[in-house]
C-alpha atoms as a PDB file:
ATOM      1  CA  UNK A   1       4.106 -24.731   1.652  1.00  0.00           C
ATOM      2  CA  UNK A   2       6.610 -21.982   2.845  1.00  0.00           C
ATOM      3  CA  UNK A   3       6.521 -18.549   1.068  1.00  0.00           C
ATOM      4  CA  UNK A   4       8.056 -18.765  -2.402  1.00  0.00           C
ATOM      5  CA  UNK A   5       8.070 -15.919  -4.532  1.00  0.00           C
ATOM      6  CA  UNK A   6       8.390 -18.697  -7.737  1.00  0.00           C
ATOM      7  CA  UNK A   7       5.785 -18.392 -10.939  1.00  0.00           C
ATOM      8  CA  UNK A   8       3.986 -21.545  -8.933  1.00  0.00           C
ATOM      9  CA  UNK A   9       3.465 -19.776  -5.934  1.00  0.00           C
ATOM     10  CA  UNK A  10       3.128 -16.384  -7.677  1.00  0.00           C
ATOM     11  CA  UNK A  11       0.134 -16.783 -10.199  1.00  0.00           C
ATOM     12  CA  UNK A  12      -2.606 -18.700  -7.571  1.00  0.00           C
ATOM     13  CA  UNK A  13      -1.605 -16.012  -4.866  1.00  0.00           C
ATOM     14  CA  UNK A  14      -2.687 -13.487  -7.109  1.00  0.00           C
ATOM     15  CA  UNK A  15      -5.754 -14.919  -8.219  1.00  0.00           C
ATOM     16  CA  UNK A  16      -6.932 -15.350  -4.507  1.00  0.00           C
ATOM     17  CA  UNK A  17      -6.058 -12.214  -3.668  1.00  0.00           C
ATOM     18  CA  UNK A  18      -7.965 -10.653  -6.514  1.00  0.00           C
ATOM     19  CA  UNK A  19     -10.884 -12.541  -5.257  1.00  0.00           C
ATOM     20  CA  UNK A  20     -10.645 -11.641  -2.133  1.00  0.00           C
ATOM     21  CA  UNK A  21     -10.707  -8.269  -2.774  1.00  0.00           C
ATOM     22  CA  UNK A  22     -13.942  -8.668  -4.950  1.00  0.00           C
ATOM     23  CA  UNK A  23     -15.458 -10.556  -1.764  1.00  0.00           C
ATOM     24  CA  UNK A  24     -14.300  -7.696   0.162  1.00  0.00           C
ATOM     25  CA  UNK A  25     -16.412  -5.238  -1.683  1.00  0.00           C
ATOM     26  CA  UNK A  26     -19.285  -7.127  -0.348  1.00  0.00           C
ATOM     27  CA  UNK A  27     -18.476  -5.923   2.970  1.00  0.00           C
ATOM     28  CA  UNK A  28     -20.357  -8.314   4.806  1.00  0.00           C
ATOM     29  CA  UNK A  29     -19.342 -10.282   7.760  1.00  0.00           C
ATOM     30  CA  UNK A  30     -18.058 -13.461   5.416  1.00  0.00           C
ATOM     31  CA  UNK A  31     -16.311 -11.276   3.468  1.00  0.00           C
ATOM     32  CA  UNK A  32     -14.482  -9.426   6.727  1.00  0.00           C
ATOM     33  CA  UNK A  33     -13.682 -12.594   8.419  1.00  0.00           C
ATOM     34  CA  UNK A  34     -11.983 -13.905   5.140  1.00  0.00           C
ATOM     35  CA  UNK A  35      -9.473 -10.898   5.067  1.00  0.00           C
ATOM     36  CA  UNK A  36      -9.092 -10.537   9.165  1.00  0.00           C
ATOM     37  CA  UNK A  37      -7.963 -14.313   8.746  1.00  0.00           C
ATOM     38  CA  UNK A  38      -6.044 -14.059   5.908  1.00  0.00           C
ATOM     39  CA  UNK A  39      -4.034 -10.972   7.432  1.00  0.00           C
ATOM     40  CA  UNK A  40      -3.318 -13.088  10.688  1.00  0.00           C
ATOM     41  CA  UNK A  41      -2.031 -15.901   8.612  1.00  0.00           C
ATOM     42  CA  UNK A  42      -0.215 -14.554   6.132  1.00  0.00           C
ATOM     43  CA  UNK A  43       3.975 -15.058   6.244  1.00  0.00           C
ATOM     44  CA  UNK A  44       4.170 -12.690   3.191  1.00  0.00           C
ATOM     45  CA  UNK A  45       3.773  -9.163   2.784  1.00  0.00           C
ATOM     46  CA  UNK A  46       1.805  -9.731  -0.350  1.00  0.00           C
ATOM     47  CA  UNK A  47      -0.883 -11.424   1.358  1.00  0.00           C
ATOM     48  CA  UNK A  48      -0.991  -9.377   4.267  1.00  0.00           C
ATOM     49  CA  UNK A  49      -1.666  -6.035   2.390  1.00  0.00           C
ATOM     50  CA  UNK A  50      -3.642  -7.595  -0.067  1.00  0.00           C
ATOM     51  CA  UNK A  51      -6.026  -8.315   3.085  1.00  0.00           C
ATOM     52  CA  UNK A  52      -6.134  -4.723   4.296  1.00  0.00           C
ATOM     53  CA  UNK A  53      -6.943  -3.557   0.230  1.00  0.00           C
ATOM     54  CA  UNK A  54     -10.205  -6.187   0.329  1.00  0.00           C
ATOM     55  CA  UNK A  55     -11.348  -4.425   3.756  1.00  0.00           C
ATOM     56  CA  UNK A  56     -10.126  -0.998   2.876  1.00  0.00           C
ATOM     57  CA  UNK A  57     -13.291   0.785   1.909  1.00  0.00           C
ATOM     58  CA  UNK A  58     -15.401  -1.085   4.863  1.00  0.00           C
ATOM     59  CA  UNK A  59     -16.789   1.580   7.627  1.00  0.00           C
ATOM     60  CA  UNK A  60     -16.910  -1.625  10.027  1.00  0.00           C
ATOM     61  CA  UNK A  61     -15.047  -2.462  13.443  1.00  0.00           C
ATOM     62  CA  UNK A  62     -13.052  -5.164  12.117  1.00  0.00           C
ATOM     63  CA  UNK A  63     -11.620  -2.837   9.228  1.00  0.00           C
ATOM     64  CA  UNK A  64     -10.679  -0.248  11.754  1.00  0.00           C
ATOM     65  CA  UNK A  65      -8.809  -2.855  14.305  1.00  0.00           C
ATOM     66  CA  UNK A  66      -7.346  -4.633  11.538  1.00  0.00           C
ATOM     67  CA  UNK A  67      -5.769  -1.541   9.980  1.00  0.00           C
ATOM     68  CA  UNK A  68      -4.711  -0.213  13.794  1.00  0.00           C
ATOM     69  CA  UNK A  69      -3.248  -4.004  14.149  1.00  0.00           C
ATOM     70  CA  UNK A  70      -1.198  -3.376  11.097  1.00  0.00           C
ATOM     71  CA  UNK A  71       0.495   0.197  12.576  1.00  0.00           C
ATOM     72  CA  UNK A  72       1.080  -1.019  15.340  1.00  0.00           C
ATOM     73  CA  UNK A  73       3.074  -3.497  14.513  1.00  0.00           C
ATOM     74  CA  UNK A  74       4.578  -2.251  11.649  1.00  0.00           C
ATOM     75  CA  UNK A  75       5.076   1.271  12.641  1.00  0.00           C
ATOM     76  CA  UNK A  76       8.812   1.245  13.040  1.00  0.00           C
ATOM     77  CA  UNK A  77       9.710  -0.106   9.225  1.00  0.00           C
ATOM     78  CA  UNK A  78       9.687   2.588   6.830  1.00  0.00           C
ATOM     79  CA  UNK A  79       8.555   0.681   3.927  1.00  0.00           C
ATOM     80  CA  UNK A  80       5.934  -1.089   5.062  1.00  0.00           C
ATOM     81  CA  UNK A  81       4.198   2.221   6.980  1.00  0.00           C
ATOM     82  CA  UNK A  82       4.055   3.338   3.524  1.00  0.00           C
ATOM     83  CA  UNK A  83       2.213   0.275   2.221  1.00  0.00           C
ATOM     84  CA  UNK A  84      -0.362   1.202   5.218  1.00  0.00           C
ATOM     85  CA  UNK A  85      -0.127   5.128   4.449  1.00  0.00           C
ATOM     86  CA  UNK A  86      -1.199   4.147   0.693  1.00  0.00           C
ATOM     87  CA  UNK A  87      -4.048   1.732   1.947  1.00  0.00           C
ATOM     88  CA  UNK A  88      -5.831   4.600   3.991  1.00  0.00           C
ATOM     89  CA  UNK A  89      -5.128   7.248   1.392  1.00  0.00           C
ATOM     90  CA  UNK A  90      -6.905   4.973  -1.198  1.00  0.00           C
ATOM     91  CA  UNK A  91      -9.876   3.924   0.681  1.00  0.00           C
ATOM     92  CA  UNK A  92     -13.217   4.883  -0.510  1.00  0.00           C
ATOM     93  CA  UNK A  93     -14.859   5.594   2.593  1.00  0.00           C
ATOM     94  CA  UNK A  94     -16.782   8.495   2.843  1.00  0.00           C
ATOM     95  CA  UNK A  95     -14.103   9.657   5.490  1.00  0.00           C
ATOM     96  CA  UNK A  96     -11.079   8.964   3.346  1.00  0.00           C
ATOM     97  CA  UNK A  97      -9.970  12.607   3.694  1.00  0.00           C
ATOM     98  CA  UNK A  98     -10.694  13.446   7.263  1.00  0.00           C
ATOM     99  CA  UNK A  99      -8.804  10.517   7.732  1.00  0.00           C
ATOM    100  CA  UNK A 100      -5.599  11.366   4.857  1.00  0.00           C
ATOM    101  CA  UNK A 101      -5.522  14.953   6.758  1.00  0.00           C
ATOM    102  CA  UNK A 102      -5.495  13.071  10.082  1.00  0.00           C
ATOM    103  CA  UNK A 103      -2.875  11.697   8.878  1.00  0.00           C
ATOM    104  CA  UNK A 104      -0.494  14.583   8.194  1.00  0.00           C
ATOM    105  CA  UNK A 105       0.036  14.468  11.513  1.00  0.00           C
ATOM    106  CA  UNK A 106       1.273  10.796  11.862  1.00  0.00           C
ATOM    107  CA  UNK A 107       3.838  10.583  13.628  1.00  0.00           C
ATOM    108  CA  UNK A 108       5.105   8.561  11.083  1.00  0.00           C
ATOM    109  CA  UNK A 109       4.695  10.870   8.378  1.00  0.00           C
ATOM    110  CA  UNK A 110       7.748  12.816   7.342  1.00  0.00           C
ATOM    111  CA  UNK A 111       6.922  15.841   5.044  1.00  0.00           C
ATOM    112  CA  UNK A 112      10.734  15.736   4.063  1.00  0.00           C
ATOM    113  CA  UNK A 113      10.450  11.849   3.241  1.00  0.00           C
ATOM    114  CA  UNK A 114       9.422  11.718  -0.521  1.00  0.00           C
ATOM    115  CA  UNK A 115       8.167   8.275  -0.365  1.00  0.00           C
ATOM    116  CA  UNK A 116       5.788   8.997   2.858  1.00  0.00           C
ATOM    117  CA  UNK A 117       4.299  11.861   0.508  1.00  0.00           C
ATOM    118  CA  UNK A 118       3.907   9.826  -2.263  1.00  0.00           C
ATOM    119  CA  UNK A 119       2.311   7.254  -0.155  1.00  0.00           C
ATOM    120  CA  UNK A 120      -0.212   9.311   1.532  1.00  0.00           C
ATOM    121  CA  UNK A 121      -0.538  12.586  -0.488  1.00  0.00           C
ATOM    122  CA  UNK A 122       0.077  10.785  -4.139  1.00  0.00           C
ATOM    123  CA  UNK A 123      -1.661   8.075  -3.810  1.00  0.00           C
ATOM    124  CA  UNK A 124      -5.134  10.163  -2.336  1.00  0.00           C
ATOM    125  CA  UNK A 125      -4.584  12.407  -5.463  1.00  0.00           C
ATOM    126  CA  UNK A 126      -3.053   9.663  -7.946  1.00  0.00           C
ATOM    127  CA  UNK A 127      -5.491   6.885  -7.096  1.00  0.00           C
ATOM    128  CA  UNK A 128      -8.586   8.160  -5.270  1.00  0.00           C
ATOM    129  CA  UNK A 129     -10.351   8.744  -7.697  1.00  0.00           C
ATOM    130  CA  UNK A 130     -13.825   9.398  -6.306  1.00  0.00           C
ATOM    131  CA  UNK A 131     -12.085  11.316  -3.443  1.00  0.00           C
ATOM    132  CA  UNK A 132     -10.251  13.604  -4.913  1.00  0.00           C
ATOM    133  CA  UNK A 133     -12.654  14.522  -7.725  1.00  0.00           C
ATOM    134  CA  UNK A 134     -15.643  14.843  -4.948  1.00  0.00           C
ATOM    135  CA  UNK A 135     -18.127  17.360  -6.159  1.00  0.00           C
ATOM    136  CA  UNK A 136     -17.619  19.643  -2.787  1.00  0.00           C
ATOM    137  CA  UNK A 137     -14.407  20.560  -4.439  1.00  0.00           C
ATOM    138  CA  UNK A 138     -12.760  19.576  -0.659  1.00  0.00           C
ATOM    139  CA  UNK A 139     -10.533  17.429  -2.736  1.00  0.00           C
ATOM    140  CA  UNK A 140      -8.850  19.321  -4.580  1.00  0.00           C
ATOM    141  CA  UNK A 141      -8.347  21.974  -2.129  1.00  0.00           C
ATOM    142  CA  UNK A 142      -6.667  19.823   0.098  1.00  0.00           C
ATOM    143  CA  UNK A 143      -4.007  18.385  -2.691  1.00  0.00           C
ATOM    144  CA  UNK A 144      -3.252  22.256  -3.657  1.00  0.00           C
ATOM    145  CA  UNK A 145      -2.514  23.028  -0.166  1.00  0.00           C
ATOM    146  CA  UNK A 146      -0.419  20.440  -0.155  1.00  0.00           C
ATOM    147  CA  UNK A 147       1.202  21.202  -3.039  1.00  0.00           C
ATOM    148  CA  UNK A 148       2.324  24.495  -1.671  1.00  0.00           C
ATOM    149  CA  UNK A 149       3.398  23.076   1.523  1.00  0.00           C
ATOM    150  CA  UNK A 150       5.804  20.508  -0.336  1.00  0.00           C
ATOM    151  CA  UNK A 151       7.150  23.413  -2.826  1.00  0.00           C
ATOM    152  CA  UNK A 152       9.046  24.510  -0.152  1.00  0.00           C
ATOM    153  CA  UNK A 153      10.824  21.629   0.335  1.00  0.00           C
ATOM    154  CA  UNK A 154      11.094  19.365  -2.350  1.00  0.00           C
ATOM    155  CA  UNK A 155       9.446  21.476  -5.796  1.00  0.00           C
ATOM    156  CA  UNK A 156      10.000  18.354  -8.020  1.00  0.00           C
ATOM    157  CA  UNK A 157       7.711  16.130  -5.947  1.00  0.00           C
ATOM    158  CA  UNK A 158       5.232  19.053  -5.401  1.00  0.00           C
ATOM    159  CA  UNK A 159       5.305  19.540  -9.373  1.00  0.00           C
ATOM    160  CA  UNK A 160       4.525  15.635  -9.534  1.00  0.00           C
ATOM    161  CA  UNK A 161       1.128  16.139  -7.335  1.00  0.00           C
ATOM    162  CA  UNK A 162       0.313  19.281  -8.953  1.00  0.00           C
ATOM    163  CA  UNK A 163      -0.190  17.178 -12.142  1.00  0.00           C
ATOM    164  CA  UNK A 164      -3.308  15.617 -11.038  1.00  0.00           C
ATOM    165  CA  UNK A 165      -5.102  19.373 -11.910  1.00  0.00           C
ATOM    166  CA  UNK A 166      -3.769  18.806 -15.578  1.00  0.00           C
ATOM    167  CA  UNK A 167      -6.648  17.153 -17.442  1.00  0.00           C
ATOM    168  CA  UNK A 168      -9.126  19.528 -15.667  1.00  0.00           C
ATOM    169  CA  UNK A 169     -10.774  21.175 -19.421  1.00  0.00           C
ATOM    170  CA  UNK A 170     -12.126  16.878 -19.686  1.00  0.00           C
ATOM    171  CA  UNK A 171     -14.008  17.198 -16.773  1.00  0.00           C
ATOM    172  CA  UNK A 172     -17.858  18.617 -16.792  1.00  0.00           C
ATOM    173  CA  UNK A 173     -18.752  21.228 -14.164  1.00  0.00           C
ATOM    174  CA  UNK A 174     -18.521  21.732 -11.205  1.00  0.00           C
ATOM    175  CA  UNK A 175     -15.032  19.908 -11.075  1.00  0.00           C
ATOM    176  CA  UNK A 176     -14.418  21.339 -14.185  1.00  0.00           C
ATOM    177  CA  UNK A 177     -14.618  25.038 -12.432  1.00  0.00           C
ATOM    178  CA  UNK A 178     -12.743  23.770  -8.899  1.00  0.00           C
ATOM    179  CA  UNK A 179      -9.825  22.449 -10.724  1.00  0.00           C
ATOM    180  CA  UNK A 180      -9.058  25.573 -12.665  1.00  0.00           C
ATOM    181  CA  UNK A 181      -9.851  27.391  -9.315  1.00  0.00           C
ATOM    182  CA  UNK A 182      -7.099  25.275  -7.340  1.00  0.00           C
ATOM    183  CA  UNK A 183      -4.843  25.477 -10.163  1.00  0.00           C
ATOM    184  CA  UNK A 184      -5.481  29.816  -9.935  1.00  0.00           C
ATOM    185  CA  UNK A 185      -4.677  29.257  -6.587  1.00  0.00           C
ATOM    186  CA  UNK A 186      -1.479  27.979  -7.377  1.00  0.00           C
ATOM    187  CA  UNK A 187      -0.432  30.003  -9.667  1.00  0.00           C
ATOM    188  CA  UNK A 188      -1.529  33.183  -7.465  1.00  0.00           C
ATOM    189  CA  UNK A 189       0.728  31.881  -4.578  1.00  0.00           C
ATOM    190  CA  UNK A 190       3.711  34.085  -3.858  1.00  0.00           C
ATOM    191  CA  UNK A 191       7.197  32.495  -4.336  1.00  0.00           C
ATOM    192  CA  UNK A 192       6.072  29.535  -6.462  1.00  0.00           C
ATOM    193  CA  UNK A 193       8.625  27.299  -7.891  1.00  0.00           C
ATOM    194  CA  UNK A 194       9.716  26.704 -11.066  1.00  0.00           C
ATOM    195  CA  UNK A 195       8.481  23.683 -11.220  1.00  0.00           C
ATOM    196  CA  UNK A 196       5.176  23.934  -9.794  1.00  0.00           C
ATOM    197  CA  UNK A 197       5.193  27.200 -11.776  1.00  0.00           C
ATOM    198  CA  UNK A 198       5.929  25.419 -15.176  1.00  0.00           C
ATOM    199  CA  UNK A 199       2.882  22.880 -14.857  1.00  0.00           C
ATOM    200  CA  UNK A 200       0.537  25.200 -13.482  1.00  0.00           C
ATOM    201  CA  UNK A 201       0.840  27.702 -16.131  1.00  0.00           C
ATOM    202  CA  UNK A 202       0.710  24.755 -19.019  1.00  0.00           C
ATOM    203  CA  UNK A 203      -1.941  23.392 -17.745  1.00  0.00           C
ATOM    204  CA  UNK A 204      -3.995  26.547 -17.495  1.00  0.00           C
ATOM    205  CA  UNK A 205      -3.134  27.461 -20.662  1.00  0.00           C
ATOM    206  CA  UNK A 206      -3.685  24.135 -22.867  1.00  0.00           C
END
C-alpha cells in the first residue's frame, strides 16, 4: 500500500524498523543487504533513515556507499542533511569522531545554522555515548572546543552542549578527571559568555 502515516501503517512500520535495526547490529552480510534494500525501496523518510540507523555502526563497504548514496542525493534539503549529519555523529564506529570532525568541514555544515550543530555536534555529545565518554579523553576535548567556537556566535546553543560536562562528579576516573579538566578549560577561556559562563561555573561547583 502507498505511504500512510495512519496508526495502521504507523505501529508495524515501527516494529520492522526496530528489528531491523537489531539485525543490523549483527553486521553481517544478511543483515546489510536487508537495510541497503530497504533504503532503495523505501517512499518514506521514516524507512529510509531507519535503514541508515541499522547499518550505522557497520565499518563495511555497503555502510559507507549507502550513507554517500544518501548525501548525495539529499544534500540540497536542509532537513534531511541533518537527519544524515545526526546518523554519522551517532555511529559507534571506532572512527565516529575522525569522521564528526571531518565533518565540520561539510560543506553542508553551517556553524551559524543551529539545527546543523545540533545535528552533528549535539547529537555526538547528546547521544554518543561511548564516543564522547572514550577513556582517551579525545571526546570531550573535541565538544569543549566546540563549545568555544559556537560561544561566539550563538552562546545559548553553546551553553546547551556545554551541559553534557554537568554530571561529570558520577563518573569514575579517568573521565571523571577529563571532564572537570574540559570544563577548567572552559571556564579559563578569555571572553566566555554568560551563558556558557553560568553552567560551567555550576557545574564545577555542585
Amino acid at each position: 500500500a502507498a505511504y500512510s502515516p495512519a496508526p495502521a501503517q504507523a505501529g508495524p512500520r515501527k516494529l520492522r524498523n526496530v528489528a531491523l535495526r537489531y539485525l543490523g547490529a549483527l553486521d553481517d552480510a544478511p543483515a546489510r543487504a536487508l537495510a541497503v534494500a530497504q533504503h532503495d525501496g523505501a517512499d518514506n523518510m521514516t524507512d529510509a533513515i531507519a535503514a541508515l540507523a541499522a547499518i550505522a555502526d557497520s565499518d563495511s563497504i555497503d555502510r559507507d556507499d549507502l550513507f554517500g548514496r544518501f548525501e548525495a542525493k539529499w544534500r540540497h534539503e536542509p532537513l534531511v542533511l541533518d537527519k544524515w549529519f545526526a546518523q554519522e555523529a551517532g555511529s559507534d564506529r571506532d572512527d565516529a569522531l575522525a569522521r564528526v570532525k571531518s565533518l565540520i568541514s561539510h560543506p553542508g555544515f553551517n556553524a551559524r545554522n543551529p539545527n546543523r550543530v545540533r545535528a552533528l555536534v549535539g547529537a555526538f555529545a547528546m547521544r554518543n555515548l561511548p564516543r564522547f565518554h572514550a577513556a582517551s579523553g579525545e571526546g570531550y576535548a573535541f565538544v569543549a572546543d566546540q563549545v568555544l567556537a559556537i560561544d561566539a556566535i550563538n552562546p545559548q546553543l553553546a551553553a546547551r552542549v556545554a551541559g553534557t560536562f554537568e554530571l561529570w562528579k558520577r563518573f569514575a576516573e579517568p573521565r571523571r578527571g577529563l571532564m572537570q579538566a574540559s570544563l577548567q578549560r572552559l571556564a579559563a577561556a578569555p571572553g566566555l559568555s554568560p551563558d556558557v559562563s553560568e553552567i560551567v561555573t555550576r557545574s564545577l561547583a555542585d
